[in-house]
C-alpha atoms as a PDB file:
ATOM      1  CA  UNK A   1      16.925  -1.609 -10.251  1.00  0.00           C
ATOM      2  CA  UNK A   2      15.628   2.000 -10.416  1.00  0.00           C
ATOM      3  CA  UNK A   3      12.642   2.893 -12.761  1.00  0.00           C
ATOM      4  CA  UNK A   4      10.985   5.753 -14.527  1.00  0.00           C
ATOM      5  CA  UNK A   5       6.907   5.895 -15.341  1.00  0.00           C
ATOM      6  CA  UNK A   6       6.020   6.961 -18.878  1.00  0.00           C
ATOM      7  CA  UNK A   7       2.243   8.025 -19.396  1.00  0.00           C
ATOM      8  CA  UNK A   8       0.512   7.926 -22.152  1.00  0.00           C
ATOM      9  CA  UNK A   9      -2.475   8.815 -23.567  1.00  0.00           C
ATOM     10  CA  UNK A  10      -4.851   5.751 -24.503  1.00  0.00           C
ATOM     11  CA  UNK A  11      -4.683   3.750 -27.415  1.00  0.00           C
ATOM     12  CA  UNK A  12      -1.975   6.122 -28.606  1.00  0.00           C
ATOM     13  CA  UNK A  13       1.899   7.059 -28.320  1.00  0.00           C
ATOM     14  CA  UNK A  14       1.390  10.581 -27.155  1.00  0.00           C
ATOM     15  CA  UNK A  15       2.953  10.722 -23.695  1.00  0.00           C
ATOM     16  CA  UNK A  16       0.248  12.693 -21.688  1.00  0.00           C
ATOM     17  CA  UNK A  17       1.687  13.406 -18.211  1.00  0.00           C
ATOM     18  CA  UNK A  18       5.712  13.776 -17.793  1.00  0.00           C
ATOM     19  CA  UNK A  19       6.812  12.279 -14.839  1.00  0.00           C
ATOM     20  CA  UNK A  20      10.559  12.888 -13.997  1.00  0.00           C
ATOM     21  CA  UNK A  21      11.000  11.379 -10.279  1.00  0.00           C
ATOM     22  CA  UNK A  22      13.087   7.765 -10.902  1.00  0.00           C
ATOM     23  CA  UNK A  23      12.248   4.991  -8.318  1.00  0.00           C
ATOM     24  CA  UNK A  24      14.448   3.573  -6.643  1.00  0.00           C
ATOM     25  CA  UNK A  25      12.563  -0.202  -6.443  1.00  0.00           C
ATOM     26  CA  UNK A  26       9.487  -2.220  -7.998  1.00  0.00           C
ATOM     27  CA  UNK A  27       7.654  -1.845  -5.054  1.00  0.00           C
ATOM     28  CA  UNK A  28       8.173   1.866  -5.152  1.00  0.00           C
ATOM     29  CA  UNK A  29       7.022   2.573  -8.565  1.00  0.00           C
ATOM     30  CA  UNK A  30       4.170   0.031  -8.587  1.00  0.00           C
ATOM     31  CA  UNK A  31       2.866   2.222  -6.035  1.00  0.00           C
ATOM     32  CA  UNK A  32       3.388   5.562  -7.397  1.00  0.00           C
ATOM     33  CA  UNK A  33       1.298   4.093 -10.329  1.00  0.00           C
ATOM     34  CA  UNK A  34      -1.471   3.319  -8.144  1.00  0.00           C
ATOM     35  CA  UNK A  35      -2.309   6.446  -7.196  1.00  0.00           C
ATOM     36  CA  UNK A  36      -1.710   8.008 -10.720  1.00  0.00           C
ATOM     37  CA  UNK A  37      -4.492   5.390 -11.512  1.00  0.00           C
ATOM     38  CA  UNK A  38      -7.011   6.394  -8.786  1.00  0.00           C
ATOM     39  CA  UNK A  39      -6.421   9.833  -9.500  1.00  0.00           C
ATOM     40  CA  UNK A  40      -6.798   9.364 -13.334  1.00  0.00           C
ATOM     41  CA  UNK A  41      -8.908   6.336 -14.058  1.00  0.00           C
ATOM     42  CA  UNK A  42      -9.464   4.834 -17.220  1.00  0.00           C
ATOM     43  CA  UNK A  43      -7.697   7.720 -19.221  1.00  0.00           C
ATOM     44  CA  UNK A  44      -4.298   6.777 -19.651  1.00  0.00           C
ATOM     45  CA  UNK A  45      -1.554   3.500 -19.880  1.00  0.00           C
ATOM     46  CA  UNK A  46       1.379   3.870 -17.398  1.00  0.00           C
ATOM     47  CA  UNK A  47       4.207   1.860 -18.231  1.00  0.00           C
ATOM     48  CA  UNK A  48       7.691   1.450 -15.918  1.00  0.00           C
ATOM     49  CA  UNK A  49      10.492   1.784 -17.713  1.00  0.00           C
ATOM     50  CA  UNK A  50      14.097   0.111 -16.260  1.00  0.00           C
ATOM     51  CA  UNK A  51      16.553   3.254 -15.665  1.00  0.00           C
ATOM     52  CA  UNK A  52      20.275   2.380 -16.766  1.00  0.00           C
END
């Protein structure tokens, strides 16, 4: 299954940072989100989203 990462702004529905790049696995994503974490921490909620 290939997935997209939505970011959004804490504690809100605002997406902050628009990500475009669709993974092509779980393990691929997961990652990616990782080191949007490390480089962001504590300031936003990333969320993978299934692409059709």
């Amino acid at each position: 299954m290939r997935y997209k990462i939505r970011v959004y702004e804490i504690g809100t529905n605002y997406e902050a940072i628009k990500v475009n790049e669709i993974f092509e696995s779980q393990d691929a994503v997961e990652t990616a989100i990782k080191k949007l974490k490390s480089s962001n921490p504590n300031k936003y909620d990333y969320v993978k989203v299934p692409v059709l």
